[in-house]
Protein backbone atom coordinates (compact mmCIF):
# COMPACT_ATOMS: atom_id res chain seq x y z
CA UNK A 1 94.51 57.81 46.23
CA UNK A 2 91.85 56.30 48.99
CA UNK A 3 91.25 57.35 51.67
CA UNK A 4 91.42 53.88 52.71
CA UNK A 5 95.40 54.34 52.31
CA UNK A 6 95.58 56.64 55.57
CA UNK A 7 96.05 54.14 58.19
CA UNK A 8 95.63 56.31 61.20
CA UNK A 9 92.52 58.68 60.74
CA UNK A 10 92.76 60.70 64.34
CA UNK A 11 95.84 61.45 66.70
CA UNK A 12 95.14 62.59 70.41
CA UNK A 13 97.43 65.18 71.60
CA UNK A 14 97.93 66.40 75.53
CA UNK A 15 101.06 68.03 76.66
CA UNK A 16 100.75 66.16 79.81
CA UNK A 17 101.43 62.86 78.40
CA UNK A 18 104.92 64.64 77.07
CA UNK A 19 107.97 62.87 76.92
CA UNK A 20 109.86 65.54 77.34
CA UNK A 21 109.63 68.97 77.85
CA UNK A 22 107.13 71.53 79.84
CA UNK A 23 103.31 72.18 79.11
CA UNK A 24 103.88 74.80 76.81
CA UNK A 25 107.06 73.19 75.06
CA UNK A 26 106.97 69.34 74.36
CA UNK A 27 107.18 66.58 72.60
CA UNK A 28 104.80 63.85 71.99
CA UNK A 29 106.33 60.53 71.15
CA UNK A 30 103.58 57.95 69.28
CA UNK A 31 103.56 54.45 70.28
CA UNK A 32 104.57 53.60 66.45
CA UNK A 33 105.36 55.28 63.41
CA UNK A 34 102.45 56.26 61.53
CA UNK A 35 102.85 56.15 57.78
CA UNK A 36 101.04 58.76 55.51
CA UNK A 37 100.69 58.91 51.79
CA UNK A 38 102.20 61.48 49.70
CA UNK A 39 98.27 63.35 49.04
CA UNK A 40 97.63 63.45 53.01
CA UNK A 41 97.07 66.38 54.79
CA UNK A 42 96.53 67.21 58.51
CA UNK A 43 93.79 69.67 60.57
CA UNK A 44 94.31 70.69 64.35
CA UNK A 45 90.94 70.65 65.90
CA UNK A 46 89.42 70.53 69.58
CA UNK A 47 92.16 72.68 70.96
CA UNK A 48 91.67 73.39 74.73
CA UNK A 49 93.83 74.66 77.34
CA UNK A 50 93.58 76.44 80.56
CA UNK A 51 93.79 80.36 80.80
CA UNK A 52 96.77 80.11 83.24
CA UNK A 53 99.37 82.62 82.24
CA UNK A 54 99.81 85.80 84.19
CA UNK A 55 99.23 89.23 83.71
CA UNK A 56 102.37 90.25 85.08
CA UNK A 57 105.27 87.62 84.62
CA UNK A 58 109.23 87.21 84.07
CA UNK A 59 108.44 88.09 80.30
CA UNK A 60 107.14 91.51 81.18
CA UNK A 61 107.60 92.42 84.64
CA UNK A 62 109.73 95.43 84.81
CA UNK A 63 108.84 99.69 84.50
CA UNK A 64 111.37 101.77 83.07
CA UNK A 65 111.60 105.17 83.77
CA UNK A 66 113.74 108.44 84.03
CA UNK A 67 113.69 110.82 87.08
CA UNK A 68 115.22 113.93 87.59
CA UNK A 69 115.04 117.13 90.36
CA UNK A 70 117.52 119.84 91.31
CA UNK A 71 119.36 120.04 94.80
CA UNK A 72 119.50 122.87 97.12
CA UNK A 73 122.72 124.00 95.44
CA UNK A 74 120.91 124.02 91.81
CA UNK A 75 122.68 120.72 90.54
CA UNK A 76 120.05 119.13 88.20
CA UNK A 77 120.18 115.23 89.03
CA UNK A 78 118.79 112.86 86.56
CA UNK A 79 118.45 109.08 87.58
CA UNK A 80 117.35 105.65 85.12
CA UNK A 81 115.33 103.75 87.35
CA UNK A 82 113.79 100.42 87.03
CA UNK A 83 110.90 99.24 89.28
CA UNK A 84 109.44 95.07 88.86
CA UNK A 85 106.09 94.44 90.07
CA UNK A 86 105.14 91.15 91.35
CA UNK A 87 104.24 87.69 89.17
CA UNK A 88 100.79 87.42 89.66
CA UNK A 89 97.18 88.28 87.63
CA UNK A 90 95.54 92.18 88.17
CA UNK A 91 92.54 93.71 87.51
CA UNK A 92 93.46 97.62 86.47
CA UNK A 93 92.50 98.73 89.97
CA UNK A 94 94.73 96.26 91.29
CA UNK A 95 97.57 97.13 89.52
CA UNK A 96 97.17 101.15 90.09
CA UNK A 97 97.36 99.78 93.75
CA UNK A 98 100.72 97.50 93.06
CA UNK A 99 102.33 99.79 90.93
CA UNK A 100 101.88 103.39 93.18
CA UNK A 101 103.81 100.83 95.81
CA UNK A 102 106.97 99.55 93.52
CA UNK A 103 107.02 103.14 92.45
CA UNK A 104 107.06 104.83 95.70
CA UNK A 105 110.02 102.08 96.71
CA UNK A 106 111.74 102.35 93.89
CA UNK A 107 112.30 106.14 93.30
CA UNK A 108 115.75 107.14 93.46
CA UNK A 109 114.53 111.29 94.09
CA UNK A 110 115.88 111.66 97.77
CA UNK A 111 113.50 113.22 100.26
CA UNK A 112 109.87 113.04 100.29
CA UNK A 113 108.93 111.61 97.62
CA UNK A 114 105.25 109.79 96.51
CA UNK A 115 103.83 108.79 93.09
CA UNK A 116 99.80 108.60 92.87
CA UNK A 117 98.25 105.97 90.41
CA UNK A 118 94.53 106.49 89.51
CA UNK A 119 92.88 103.78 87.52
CA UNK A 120 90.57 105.98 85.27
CA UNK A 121 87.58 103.16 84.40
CA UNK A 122 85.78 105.98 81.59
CA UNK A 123 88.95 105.94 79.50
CA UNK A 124 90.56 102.38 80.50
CA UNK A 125 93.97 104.31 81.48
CA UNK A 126 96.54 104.95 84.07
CA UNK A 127 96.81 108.66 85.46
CA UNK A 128 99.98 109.01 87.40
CA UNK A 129 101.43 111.53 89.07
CA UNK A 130 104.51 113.06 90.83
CA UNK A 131 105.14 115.34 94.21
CA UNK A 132 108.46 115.30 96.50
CA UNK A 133 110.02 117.48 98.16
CA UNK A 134 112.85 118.07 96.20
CA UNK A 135 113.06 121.21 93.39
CA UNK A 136 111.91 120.62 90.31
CA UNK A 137 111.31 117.23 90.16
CA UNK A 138 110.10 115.14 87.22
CA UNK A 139 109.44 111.69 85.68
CA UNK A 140 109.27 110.31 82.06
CA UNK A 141 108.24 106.45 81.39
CA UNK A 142 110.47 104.93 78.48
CA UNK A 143 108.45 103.07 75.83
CA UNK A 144 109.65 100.09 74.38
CA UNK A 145 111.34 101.44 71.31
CA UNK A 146 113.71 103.91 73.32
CA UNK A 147 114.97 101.11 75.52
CA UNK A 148 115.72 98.82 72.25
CA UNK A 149 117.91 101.88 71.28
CA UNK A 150 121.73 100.87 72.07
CA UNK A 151 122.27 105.09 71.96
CA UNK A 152 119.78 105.20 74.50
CA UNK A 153 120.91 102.49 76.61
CA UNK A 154 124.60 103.66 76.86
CA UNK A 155 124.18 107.23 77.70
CA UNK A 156 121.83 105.97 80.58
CA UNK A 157 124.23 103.37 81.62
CA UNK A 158 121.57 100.60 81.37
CA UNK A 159 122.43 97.22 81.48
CA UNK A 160 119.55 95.26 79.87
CA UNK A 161 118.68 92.93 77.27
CA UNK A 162 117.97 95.47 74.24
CA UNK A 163 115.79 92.39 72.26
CA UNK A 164 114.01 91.26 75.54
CA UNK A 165 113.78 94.62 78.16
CA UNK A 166 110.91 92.69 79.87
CA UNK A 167 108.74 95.77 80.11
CA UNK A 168 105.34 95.91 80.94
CA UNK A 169 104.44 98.70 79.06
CA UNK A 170 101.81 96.74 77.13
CA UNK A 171 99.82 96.32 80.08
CA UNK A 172 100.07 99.50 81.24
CA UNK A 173 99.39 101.73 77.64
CA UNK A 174 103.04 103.04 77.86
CA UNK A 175 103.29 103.48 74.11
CA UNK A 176 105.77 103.84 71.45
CA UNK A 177 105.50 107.10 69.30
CA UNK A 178 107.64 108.80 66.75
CA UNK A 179 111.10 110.22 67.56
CA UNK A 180 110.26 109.19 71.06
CA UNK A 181 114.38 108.05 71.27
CA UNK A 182 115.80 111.27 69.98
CA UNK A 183 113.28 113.39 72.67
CA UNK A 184 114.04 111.00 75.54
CA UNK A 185 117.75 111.11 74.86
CA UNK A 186 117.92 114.69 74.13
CA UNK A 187 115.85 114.97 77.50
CA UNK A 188 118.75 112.63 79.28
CA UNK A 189 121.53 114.52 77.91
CA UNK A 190 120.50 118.08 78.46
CA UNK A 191 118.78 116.81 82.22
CA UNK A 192 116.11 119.15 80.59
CA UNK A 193 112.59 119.40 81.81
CA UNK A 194 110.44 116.06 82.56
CA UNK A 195 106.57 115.39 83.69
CA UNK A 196 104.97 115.81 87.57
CA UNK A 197 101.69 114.00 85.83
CA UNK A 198 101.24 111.58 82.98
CA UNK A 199 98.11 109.98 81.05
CA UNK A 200 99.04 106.69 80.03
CA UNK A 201 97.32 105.22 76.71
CA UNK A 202 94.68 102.04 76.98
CA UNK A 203 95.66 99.67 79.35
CA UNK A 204 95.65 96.04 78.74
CA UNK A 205 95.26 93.25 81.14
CA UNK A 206 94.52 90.86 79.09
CA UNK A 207 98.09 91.31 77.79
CA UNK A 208 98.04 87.55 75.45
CA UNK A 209 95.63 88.11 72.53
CA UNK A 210 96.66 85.23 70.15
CA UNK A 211 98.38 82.67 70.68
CA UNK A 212 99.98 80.63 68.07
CA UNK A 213 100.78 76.85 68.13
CA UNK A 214 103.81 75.59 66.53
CA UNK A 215 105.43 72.34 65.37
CA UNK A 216 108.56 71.69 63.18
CA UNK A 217 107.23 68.40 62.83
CA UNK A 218 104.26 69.57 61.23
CA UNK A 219 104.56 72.96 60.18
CA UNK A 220 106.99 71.85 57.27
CA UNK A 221 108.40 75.35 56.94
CA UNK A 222 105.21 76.32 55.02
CA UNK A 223 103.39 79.38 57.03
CA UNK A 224 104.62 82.98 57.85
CA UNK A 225 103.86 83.60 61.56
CA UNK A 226 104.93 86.32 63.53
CA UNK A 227 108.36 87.59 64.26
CA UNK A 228 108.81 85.90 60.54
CA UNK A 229 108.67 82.46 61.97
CA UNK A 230 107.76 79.58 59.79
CA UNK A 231 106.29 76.48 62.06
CA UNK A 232 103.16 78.47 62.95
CA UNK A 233 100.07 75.29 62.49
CA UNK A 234 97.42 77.07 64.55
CA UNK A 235 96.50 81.18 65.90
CA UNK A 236 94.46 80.09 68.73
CA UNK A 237 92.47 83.47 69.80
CA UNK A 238 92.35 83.67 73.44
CA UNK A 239 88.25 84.51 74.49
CA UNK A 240 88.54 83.10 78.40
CA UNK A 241 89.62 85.14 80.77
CA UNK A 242 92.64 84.03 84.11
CA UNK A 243 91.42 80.70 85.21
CA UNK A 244 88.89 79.84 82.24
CA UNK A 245 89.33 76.83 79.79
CA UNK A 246 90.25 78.08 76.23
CA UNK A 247 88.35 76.13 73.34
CA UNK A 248 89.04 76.42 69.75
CA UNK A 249 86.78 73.95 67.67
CA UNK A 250 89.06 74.02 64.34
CA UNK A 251 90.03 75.79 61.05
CA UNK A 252 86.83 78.11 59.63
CA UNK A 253 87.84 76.31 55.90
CA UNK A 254 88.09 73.26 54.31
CA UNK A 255 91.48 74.57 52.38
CA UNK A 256 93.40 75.76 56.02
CA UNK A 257 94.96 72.32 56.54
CA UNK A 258 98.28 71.09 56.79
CA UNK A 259 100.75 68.75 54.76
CA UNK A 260 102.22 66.72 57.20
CA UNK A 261 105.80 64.54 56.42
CA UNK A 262 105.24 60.80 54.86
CA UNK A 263 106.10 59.27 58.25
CA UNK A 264 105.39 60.72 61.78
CA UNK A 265 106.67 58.85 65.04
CA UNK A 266 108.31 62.09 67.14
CA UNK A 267 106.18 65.55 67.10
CA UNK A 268 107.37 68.69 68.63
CA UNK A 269 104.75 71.59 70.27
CA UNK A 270 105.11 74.99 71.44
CA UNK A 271 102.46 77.63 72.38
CA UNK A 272 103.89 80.99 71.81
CA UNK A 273 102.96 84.56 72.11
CA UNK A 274 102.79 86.84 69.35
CA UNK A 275 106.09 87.72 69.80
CA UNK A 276 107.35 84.37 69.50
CA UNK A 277 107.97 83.69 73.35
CA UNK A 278 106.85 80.52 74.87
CA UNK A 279 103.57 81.49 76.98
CA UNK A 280 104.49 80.46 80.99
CA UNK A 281 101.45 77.98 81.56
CA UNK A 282 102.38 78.03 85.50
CA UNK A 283 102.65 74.55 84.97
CA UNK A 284 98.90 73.84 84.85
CA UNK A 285 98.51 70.37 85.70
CA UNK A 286 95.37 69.72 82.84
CA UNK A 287 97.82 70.79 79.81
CA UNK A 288 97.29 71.33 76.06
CA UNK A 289 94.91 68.84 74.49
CA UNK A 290 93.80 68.81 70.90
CA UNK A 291 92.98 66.35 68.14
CA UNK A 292 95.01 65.91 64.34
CA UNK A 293 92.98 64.40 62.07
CA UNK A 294 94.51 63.08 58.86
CA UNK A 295 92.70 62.79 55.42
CA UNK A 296 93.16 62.98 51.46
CA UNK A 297 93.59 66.55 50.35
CA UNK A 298 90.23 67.97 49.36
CA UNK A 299 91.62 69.31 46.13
């Protein structure tokens, strides 16, 4: 084959030139159907985009966490409590601010009660803390795997998503660690002893680390991504920060291309996290823009 036989050498891509869709989930009709030979393949290349996702948004928005204390009569209480801080971007010293105030509104421990949040900048973490004027009371934050547990969710009456719990516990270090849905429940059950002061793990505001662009069009059913999807046709590492452009030249070698179908008029886009979730792109006017290129398959 010649590379003469590929027709259409380059096709420009931006989201806001969609015909349908949103910025980070469209579809791109061509003016014509572009014809490719059976030996073409396809690169993605000149990928920019702005940095306009949130820190905190409707994908992970919400703290989970138990509370307990003991009333004057020596009744142990124990309470499943859900805070949601605001849509926006933070800085860690932000968010200690933003999240001692959804805390401190949120409690359900009667009386006097105040959480402290200290951003700790030597060890990138979260130290909060508990005092109230109620007996004996206590806190415990539930990482993501105990709120995925349907045991768990029943015996605390919780009425969530258990696939999607739209916790924020990435940003904020709240990790997952072995048997922590046996101990939580166990702690739930038997209203036994919780914390007045907890270290959370490294905090991340960056929260997106990858993001991955896919097509059906394009992808052909031929890559592994993650969550075991199969249209992945780009990881896109994010190195901007909230408000930045993201640029991604192209594939680091010759052999990471793609093999596009014989005949392409209608393609389909989506930029998703590494969970698979479409990234919210605030609907940021400059949009996705990148470059296909189409040649003979260099093997």
């Amino acid at each position: 084959m010649q590379s003469d036989d590929i027709t259409t050498r380059k096709i420009y891509i931006q989201s806001k030139e969609r015909a349908t869709g949103s910025v980070s989930n469209w579809v791109t009709e061509l003016p014509y159907s572009v014809p490719l030979p059976a030996n073409a393949c396809c690169w993605v290349t000149d990928l920019s985009l702005p940095h306009s996702w949130l820190t905190v948004d409707a994908q992970g928005d919400k703290v989970w966490l138990m509370e307990r204390y003991e009333t004057s009569g020596g009744t142990q209480i124990r309470r499943f409590t859900t805070v949601t801080l605001p849509h926006r971007n933070y800085n860690a010293f932000e968010m200690a601010v933003e999240l001692k105030l959804v805390l401190d509104a949120g409690t359900q421990i009667p009386a006097t009660t105040v959480y402290t949040v200290v951003y700790q900048s030597e060890t990138n973490n979260f130290l909060i803390s508990l005092t109230s004027t109620e007996t004996d009371p206590g806190f415990r934050f539930v990482p993501d795997a105990v709120l995925k547990s349907l045991a768990f969710r029943t015996a605390v009456g919780g009425t969530y998503s258990l696939s999607a719990p739209s916790s924020v516990n990435e940003v904020l270090g709240i990790a997952d660690y072995d048997g922590a849905a046996a101990a939580l429940l166990n702690e739930w059950n038997n209203v036994g002893p919780m914390l007045t002061s907890f270290t959370t793990g490294f905090c991340d505001m960056r929260r997106v680390h990858s993001l991955f662009l896919h097509s059906t069009a394009l992808g052909t059913f031929k890559t592994i991504g993650p969550n075991a999807t199969s249209t992945v046709i780009r990881r896109i590492p994010v190195t901007s920060s909230y408000s930045e452009i993201l640029y991604s030249e192209g594939a680091s070698h010759h052999l990471d291309f793609l093999e596009p179908p014989r005949d392409i008029r209608t393609l389909d886009f989506q930029i998703r996290d590494g969970r698979g979730r479409d990234v919210d792109m605030q609907n940021a006017a400059a949009g996705i823009s990148f470059s296909l290129i189409f040649a003979e398959k260099p093997l």
